[in-house]
N, C-alpha and C. Protein backbone atom coordinates (compact mmCIF):
# COMPACT_ATOMS: atom_id res chain seq x y z
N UNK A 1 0.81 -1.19 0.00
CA UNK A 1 0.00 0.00 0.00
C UNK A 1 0.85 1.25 0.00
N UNK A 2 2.03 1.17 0.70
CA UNK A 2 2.83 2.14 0.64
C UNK A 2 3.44 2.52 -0.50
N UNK A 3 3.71 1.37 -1.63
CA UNK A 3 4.16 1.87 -2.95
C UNK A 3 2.97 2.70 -3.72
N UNK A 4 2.13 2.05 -3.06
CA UNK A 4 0.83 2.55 -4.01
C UNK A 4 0.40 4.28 -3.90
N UNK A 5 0.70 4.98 -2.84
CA UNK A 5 0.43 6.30 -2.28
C UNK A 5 2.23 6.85 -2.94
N UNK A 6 3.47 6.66 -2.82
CA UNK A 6 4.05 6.52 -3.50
C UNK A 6 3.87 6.91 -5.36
N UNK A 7 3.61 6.00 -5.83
CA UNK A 7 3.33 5.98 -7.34
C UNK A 7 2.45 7.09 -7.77
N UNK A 8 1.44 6.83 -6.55
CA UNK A 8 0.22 8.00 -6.83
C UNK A 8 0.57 9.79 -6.81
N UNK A 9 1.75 9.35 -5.85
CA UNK A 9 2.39 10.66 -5.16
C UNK A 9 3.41 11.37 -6.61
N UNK A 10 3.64 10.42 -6.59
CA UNK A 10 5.61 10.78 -7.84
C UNK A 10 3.99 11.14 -9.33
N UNK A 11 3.64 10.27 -9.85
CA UNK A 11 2.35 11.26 -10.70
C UNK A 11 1.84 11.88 -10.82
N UNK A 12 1.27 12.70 -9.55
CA UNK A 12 0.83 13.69 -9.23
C UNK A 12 1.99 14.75 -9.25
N UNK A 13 3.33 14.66 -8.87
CA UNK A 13 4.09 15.36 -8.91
C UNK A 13 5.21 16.15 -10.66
N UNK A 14 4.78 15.04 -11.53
CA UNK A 14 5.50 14.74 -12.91
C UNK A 14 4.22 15.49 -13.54
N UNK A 15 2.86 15.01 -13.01
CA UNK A 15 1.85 16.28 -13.39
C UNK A 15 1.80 17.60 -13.22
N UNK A 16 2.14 17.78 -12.00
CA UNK A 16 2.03 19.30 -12.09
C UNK A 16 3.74 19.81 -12.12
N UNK A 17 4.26 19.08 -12.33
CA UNK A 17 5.57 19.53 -13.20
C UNK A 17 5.38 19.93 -14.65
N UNK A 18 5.07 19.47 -15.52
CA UNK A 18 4.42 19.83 -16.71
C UNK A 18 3.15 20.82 -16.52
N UNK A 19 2.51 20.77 -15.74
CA UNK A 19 1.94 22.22 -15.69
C UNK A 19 2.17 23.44 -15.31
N UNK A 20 2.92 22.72 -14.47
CA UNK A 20 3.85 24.44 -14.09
C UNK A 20 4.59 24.82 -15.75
N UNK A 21 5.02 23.96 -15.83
CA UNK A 21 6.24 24.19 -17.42
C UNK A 21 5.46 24.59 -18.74
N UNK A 22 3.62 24.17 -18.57
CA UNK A 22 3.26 24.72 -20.05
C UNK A 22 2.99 26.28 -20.15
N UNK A 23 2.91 26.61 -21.36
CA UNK A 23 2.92 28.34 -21.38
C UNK A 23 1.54 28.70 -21.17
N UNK A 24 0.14 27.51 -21.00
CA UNK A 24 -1.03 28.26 -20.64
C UNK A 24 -0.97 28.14 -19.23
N UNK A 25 0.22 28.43 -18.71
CA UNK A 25 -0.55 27.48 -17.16
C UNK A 25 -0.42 29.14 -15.85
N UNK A 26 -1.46 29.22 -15.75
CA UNK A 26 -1.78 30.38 -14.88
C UNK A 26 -2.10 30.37 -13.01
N UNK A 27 -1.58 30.75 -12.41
CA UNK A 27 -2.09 30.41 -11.02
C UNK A 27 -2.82 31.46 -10.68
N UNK A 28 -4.27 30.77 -9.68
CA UNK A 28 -5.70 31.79 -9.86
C UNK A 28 -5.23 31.74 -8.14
N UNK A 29 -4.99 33.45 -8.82
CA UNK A 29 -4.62 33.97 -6.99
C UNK A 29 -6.15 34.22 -6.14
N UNK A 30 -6.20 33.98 -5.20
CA UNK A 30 -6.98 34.50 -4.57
C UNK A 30 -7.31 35.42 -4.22
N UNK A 31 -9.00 35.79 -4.38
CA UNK A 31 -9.18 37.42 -4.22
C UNK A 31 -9.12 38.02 -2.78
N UNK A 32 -8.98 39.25 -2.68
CA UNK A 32 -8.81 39.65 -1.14
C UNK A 32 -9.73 40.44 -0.90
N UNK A 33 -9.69 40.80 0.36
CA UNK A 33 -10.98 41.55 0.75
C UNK A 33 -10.82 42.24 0.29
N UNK A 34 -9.79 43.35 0.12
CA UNK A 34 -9.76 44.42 -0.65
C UNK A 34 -10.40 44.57 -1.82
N UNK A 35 -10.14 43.63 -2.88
CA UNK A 35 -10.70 43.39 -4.05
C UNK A 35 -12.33 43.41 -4.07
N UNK A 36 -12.20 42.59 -2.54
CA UNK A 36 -14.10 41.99 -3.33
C UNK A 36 -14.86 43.60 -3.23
N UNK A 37 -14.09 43.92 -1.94
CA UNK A 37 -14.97 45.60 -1.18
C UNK A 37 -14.93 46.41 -2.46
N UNK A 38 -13.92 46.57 -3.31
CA UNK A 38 -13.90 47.23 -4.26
C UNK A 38 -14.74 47.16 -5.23
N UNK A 39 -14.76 45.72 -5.48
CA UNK A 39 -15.78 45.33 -6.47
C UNK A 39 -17.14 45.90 -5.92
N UNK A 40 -17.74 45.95 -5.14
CA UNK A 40 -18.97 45.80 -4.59
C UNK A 40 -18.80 47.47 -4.54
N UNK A 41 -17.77 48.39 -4.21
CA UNK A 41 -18.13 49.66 -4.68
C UNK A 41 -18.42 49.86 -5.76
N UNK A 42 -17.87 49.50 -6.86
CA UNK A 42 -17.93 49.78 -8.40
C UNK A 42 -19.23 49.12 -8.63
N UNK A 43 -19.87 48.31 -8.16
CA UNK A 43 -20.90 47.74 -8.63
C UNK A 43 -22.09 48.89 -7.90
N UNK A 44 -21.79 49.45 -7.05
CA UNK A 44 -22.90 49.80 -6.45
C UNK A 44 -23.05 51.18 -7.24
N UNK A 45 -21.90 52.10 -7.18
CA UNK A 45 -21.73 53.12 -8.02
C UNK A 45 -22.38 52.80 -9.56
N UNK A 46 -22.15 51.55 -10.54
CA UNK A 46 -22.39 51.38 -11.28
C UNK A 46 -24.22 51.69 -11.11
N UNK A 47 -24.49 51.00 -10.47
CA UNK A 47 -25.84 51.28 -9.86
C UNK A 47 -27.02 52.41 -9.97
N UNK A 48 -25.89 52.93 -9.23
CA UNK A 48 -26.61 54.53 -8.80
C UNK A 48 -26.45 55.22 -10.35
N UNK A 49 -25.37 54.85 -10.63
CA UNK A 49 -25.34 55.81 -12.23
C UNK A 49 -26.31 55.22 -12.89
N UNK A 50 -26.70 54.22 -13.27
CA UNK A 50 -27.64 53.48 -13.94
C UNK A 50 -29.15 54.15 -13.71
N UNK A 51 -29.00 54.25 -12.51
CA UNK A 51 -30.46 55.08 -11.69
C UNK A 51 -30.69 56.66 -11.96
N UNK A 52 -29.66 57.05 -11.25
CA UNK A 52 -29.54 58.52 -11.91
C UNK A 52 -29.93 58.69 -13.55
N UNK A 53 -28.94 57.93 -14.46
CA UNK A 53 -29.27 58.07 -15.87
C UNK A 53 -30.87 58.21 -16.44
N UNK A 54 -31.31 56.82 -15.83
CA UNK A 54 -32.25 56.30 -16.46
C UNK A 54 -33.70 57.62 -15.89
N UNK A 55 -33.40 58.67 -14.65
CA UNK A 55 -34.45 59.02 -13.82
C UNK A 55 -34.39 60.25 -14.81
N UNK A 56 -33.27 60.68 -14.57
CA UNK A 56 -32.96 62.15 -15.67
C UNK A 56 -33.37 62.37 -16.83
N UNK A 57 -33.14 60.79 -17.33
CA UNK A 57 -33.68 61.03 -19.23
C UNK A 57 -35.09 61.15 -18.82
N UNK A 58 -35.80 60.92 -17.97
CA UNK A 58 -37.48 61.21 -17.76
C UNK A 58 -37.77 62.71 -17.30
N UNK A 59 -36.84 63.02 -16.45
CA UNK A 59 -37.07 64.76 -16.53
C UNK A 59 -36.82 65.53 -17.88
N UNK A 60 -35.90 64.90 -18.04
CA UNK A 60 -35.35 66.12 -19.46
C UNK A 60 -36.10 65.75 -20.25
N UNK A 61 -36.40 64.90 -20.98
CA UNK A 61 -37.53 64.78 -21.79
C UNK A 61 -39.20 64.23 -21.93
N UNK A 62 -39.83 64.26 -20.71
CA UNK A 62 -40.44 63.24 -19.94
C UNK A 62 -41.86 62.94 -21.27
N UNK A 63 -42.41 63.72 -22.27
CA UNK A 63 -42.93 62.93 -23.51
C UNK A 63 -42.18 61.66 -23.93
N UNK A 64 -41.43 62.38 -24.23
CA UNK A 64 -40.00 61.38 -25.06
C UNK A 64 -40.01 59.99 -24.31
N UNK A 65 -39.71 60.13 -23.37
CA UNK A 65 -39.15 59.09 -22.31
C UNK A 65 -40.43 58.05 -22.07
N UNK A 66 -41.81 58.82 -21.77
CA UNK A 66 -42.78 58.44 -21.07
C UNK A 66 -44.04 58.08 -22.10
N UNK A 67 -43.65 58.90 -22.97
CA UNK A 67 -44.78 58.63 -24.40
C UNK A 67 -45.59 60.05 -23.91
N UNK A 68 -46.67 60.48 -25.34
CA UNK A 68 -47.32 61.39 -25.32
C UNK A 68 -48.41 61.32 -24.25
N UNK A 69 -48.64 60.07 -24.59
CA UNK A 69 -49.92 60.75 -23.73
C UNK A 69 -50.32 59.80 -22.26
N UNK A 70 -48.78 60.21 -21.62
CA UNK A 70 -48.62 60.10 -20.46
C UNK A 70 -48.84 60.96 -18.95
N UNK A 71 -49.55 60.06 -18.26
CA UNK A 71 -50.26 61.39 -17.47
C UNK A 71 -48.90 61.71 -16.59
N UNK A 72 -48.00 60.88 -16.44
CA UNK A 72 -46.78 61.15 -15.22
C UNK A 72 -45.78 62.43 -15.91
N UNK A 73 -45.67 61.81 -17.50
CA UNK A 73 -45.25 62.99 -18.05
C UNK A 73 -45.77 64.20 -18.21
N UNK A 74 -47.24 64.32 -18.53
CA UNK A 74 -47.92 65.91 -18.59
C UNK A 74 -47.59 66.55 -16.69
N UNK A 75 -47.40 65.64 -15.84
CA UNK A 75 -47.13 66.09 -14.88
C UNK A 75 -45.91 66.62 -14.20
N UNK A 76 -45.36 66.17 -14.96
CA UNK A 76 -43.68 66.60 -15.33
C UNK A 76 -43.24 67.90 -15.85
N UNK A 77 -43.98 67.74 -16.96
CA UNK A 77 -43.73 68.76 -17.80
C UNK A 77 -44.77 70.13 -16.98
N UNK A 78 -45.62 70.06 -16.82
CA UNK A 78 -46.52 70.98 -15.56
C UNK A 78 -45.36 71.43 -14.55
N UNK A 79 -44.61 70.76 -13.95
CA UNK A 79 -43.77 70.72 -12.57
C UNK A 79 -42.47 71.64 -13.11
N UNK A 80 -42.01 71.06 -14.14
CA UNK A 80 -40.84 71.98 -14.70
C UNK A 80 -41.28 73.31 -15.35
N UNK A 81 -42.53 73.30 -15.49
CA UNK A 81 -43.01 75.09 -16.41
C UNK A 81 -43.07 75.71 -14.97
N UNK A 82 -43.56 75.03 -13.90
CA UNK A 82 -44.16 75.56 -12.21
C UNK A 82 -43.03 76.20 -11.76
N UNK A 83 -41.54 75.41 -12.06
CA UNK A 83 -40.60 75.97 -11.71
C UNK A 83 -39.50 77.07 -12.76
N UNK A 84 -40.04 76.61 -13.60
CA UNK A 84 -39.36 77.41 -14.44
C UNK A 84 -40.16 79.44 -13.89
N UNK A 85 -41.10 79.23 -14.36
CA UNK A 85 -41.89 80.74 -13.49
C UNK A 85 -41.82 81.14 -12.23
N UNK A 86 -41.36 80.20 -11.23
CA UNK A 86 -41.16 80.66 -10.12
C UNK A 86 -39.73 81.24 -10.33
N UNK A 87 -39.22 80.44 -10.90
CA UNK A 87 -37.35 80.90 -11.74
C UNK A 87 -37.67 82.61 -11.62
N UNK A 88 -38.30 82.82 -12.87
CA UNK A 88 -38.27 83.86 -13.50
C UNK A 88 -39.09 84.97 -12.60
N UNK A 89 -39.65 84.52 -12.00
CA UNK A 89 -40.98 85.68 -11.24
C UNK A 89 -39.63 85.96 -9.81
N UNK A 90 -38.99 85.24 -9.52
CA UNK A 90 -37.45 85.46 -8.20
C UNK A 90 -36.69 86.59 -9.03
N UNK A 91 -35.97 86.42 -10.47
CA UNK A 91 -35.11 86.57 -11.17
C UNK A 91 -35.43 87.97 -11.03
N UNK A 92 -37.02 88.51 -11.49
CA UNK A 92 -37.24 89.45 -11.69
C UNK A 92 -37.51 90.30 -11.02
N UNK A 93 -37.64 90.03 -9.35
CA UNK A 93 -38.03 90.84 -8.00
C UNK A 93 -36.38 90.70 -8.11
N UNK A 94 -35.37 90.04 -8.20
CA UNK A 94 -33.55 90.56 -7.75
C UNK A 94 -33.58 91.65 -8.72
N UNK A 95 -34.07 91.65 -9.93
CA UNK A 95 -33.75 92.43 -11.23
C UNK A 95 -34.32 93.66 -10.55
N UNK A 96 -35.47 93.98 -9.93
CA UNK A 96 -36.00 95.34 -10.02
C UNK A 96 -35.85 95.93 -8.92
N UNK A 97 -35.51 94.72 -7.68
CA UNK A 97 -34.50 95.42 -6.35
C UNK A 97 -33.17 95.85 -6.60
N UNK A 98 -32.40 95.47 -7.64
CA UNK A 98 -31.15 95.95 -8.22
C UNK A 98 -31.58 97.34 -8.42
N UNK A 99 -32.45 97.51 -9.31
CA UNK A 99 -33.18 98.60 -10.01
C UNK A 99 -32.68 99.58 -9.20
N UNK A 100 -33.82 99.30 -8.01
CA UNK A 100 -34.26 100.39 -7.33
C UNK A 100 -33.61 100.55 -5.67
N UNK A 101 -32.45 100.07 -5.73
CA UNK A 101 -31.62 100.54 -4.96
C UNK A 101 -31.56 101.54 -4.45
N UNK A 102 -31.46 102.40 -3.30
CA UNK A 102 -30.94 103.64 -2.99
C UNK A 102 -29.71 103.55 -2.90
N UNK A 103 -28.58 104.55 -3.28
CA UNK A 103 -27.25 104.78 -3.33
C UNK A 103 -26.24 103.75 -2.28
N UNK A 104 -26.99 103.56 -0.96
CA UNK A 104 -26.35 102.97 -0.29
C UNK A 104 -26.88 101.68 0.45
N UNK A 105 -27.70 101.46 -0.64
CA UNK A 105 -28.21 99.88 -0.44
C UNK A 105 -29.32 99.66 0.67
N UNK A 106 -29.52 100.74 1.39
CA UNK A 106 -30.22 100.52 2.22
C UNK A 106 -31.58 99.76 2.55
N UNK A 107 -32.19 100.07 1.30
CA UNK A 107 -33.49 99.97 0.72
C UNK A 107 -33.58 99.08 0.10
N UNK A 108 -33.44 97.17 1.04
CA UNK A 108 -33.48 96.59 -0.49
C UNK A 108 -34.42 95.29 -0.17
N UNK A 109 -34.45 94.64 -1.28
CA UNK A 109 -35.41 93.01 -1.04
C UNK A 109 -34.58 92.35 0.06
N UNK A 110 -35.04 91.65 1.29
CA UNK A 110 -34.00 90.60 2.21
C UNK A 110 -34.81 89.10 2.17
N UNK A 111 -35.79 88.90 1.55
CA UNK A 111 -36.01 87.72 1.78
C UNK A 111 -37.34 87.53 0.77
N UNK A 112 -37.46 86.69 -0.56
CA UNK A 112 -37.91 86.49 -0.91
C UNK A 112 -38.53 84.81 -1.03
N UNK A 113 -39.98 84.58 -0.79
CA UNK A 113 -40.32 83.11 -0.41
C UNK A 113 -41.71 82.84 -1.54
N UNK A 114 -41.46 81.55 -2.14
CA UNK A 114 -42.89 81.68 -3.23
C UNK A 114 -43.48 80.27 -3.45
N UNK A 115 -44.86 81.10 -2.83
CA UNK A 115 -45.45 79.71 -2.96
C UNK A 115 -45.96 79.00 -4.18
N UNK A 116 -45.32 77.64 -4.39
CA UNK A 116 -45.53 77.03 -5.50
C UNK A 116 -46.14 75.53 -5.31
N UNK A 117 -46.88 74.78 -5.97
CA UNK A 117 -47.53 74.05 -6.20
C UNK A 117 -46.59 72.37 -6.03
N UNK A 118 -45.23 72.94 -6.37
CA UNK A 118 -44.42 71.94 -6.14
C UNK A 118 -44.06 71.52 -4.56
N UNK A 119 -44.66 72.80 -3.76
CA UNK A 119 -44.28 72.53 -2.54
C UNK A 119 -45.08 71.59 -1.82
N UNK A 120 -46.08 71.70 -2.56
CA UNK A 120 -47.43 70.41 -1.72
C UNK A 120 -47.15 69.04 -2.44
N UNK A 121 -45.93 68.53 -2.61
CA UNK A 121 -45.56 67.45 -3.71
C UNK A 121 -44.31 66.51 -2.59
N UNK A 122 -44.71 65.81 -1.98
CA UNK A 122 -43.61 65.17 -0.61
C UNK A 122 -42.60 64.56 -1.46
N UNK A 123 -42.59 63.73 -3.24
CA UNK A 123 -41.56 63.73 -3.58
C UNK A 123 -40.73 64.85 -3.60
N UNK A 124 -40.62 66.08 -3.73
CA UNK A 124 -39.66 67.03 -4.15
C UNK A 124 -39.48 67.67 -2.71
N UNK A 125 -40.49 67.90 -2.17
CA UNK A 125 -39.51 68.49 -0.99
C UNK A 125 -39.36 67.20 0.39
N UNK A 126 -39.52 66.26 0.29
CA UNK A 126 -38.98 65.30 0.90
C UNK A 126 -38.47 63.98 0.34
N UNK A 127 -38.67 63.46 -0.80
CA UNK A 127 -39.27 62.03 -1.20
C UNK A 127 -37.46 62.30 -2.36
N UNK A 128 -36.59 63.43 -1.99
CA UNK A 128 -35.40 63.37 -3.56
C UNK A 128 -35.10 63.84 -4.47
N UNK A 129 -36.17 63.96 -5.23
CA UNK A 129 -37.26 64.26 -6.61
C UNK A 129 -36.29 65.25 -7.36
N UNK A 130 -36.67 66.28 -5.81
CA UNK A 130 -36.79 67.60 -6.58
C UNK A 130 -34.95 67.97 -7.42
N UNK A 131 -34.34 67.31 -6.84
CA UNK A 131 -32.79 67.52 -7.67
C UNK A 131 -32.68 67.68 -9.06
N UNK A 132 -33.61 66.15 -9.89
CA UNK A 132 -33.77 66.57 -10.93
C UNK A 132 -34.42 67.16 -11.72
N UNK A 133 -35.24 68.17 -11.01
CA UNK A 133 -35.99 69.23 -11.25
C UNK A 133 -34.96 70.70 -11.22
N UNK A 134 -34.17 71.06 -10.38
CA UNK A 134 -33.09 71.20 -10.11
C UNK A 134 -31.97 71.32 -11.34
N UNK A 135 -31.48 70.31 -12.07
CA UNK A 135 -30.58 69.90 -12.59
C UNK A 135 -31.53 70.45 -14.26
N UNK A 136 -32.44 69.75 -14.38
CA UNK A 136 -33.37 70.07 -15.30
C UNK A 136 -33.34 71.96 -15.73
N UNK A 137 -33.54 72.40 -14.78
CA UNK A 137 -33.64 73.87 -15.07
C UNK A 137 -32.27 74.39 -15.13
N UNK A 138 -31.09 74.09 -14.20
CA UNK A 138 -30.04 74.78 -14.96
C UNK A 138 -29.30 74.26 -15.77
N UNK A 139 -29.47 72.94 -16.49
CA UNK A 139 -28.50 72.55 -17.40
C UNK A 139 -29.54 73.09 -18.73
N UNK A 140 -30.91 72.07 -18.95
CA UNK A 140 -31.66 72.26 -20.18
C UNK A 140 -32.15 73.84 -20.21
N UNK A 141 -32.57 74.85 -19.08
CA UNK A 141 -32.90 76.22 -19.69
C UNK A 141 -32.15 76.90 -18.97
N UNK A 142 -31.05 76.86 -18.94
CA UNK A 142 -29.63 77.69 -18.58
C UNK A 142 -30.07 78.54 -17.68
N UNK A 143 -30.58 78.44 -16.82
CA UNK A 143 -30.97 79.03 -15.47
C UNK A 143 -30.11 79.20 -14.41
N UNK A 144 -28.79 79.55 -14.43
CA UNK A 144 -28.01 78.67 -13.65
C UNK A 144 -27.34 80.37 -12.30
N UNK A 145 -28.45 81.57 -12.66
CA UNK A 145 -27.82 82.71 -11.83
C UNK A 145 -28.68 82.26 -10.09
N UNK A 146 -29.71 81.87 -10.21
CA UNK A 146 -29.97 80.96 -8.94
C UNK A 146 -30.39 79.74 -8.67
N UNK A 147 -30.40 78.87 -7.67
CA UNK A 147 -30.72 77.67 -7.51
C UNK A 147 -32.11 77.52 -6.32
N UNK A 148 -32.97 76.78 -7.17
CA UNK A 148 -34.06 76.71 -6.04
C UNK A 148 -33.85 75.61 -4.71
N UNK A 149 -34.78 76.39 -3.71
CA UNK A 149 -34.65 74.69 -2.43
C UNK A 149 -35.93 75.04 -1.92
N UNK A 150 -36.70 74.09 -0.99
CA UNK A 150 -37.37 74.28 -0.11
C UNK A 150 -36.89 74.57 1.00
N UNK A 151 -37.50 75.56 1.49
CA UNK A 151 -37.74 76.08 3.37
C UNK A 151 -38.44 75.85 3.89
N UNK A 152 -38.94 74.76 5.13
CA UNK A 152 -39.90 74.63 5.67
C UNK A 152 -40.41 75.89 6.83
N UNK A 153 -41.56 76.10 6.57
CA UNK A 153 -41.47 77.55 7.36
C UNK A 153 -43.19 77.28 7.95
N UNK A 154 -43.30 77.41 9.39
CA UNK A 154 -44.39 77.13 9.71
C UNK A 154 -45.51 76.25 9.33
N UNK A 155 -44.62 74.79 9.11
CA UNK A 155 -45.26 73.75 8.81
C UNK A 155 -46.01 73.76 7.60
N UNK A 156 -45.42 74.25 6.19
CA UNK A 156 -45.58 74.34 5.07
C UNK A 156 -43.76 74.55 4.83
N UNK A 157 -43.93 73.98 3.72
CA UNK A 157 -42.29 74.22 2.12
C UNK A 157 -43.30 75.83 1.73
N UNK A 158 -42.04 76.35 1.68
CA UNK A 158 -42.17 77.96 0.67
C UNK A 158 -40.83 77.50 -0.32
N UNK A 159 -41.04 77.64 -1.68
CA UNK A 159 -39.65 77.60 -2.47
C UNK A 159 -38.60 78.91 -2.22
N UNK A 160 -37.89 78.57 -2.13
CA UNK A 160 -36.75 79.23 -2.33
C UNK A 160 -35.50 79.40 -3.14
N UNK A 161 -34.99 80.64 -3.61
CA UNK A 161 -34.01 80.51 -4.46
C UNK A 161 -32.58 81.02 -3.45
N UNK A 162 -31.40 81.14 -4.06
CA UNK A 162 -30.49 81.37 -3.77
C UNK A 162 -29.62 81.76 -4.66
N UNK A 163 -28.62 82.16 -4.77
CA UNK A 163 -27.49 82.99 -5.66
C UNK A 163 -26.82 81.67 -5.94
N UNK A 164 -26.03 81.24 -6.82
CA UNK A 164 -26.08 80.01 -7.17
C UNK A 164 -24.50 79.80 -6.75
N UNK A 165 -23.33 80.65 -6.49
CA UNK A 165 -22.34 80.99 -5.85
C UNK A 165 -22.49 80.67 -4.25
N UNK A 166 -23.71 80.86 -3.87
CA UNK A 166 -23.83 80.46 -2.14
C UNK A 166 -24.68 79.81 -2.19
N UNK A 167 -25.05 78.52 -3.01
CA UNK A 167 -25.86 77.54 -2.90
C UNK A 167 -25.12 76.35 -2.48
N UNK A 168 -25.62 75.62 -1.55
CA UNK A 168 -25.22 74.76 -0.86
C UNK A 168 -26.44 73.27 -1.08
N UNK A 169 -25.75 72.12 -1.69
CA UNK A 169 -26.83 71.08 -1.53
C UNK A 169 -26.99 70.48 -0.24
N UNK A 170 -28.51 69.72 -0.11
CA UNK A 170 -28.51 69.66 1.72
C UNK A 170 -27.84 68.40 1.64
N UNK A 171 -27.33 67.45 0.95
CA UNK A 171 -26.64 66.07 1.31
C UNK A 171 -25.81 66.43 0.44
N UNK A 172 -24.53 65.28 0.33
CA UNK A 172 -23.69 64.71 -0.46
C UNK A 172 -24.53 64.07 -1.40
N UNK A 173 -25.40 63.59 -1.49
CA UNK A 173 -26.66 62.60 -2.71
C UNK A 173 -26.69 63.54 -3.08
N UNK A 174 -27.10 64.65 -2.92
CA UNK A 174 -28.06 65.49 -4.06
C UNK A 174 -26.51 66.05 -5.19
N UNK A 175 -26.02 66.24 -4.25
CA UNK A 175 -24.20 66.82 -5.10
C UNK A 175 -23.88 65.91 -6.12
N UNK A 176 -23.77 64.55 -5.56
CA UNK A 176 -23.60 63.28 -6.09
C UNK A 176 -24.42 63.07 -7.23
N UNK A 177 -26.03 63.38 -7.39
CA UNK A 177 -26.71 63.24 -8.49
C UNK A 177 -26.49 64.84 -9.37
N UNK A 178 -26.50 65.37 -8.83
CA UNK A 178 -25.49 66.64 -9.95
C UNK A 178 -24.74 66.60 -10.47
N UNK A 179 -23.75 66.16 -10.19
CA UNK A 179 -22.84 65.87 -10.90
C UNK A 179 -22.27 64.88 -11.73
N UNK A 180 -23.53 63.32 -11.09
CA UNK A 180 -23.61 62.33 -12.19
C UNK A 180 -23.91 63.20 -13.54
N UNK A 181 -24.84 63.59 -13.06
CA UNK A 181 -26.01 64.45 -14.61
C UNK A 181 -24.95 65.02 -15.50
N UNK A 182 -24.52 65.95 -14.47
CA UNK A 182 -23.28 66.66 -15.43
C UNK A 182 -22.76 65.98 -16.01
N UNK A 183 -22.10 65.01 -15.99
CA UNK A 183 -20.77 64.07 -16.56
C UNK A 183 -21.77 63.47 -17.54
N UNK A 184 -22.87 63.31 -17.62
CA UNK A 184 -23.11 61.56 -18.53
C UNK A 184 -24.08 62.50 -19.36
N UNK A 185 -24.50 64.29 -19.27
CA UNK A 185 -25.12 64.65 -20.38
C UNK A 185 -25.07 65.71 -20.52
N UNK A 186 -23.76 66.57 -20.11
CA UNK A 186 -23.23 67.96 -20.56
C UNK A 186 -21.91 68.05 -20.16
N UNK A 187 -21.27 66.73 -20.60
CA UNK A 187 -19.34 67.28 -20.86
C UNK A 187 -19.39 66.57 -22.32
């Protein structure tokens, strides 16, 4: 029996002598944690971009995306004109407080708040939403001298804008989906 473990042994050994020696012969290292954690970032990131992509092409074009005669899209497209005028109706109270300045500024707008229809909508001012609503108005109608947010102010959202230089997003997500947008459909 002992020759026999032997024989079995020296074969096994003349085998993987010749495999070590052929030119396909590869050794499958083992993965490390490092690797797998990595993987599982890239996959997850892959993810989120996938998500982001796919949510955005429904804002920016939400007919297109959703078909004509889609009620989520006519609601879309409603939500982005809602904000687009609140845009412009802000733009134009900074424009005519510029105006009408007194010499030493004294006299001026300090706080402008507007109620919009988007604010009674818990996706956008709680539920995410509203980013690519957000992203929507200053990339597709170059809106980009302020940025809107909600203020909760006596248990109601009032929209709000901001100078787009001292705009601050309230998470890292919302930054994070900005700047997906940016990269994958205006560089």
């Amino acid at each position: 029996m002992s020759q026999n473990i032997q024989d079995v042994l020296s074969s096994f050994s003349q085998k993987l002598a010749r495999f070590n020696k052929s030119p396909d012969a590869q050794r499958v290292v083992a993965p490390s944690k490092d690797s797998y954690y990595e993987e599982k970032i890239r996959e997850r990131a892959e993810r989120i971009r996938n998500s982001v992509v796919s949510t955005y092409k429904i804002y920016r074009a939400p007919f297109e995306a959703l078909g004509e005669k889609s009620d989520r899209a006519a609601s879309l497209d409603r939500d982005e004109q809602a904000l687009l005028k609140a845009y412009n109706l802000y733009k134009s109270c900074m424009e005519i407080d510029k105006e009408n300045q007194d010499e030493i500024g004294a006299t001026h707008i300090k706080n402008v708040e507007l109620y919009s229809p988007l604010a009674d909508k818990a996706s956008y001012t709680s539920g995410g939403q509203f980013i690519y609503l957000l992203c929507w108005l200053y990339f597709e109608q170059n809106c980009q001298e302020f940025l809107p947010y909600f203020k909760d102010f006596e248990n109601h959202f009032v929209l709000c804008f901001s100078p787009s230089e001292n705009f601050q997003f309230e998470d890292g997500h919302e930054k994070e989906i900005f700047e997906l947008v940016k990269a994958e459909f205006y560089s």
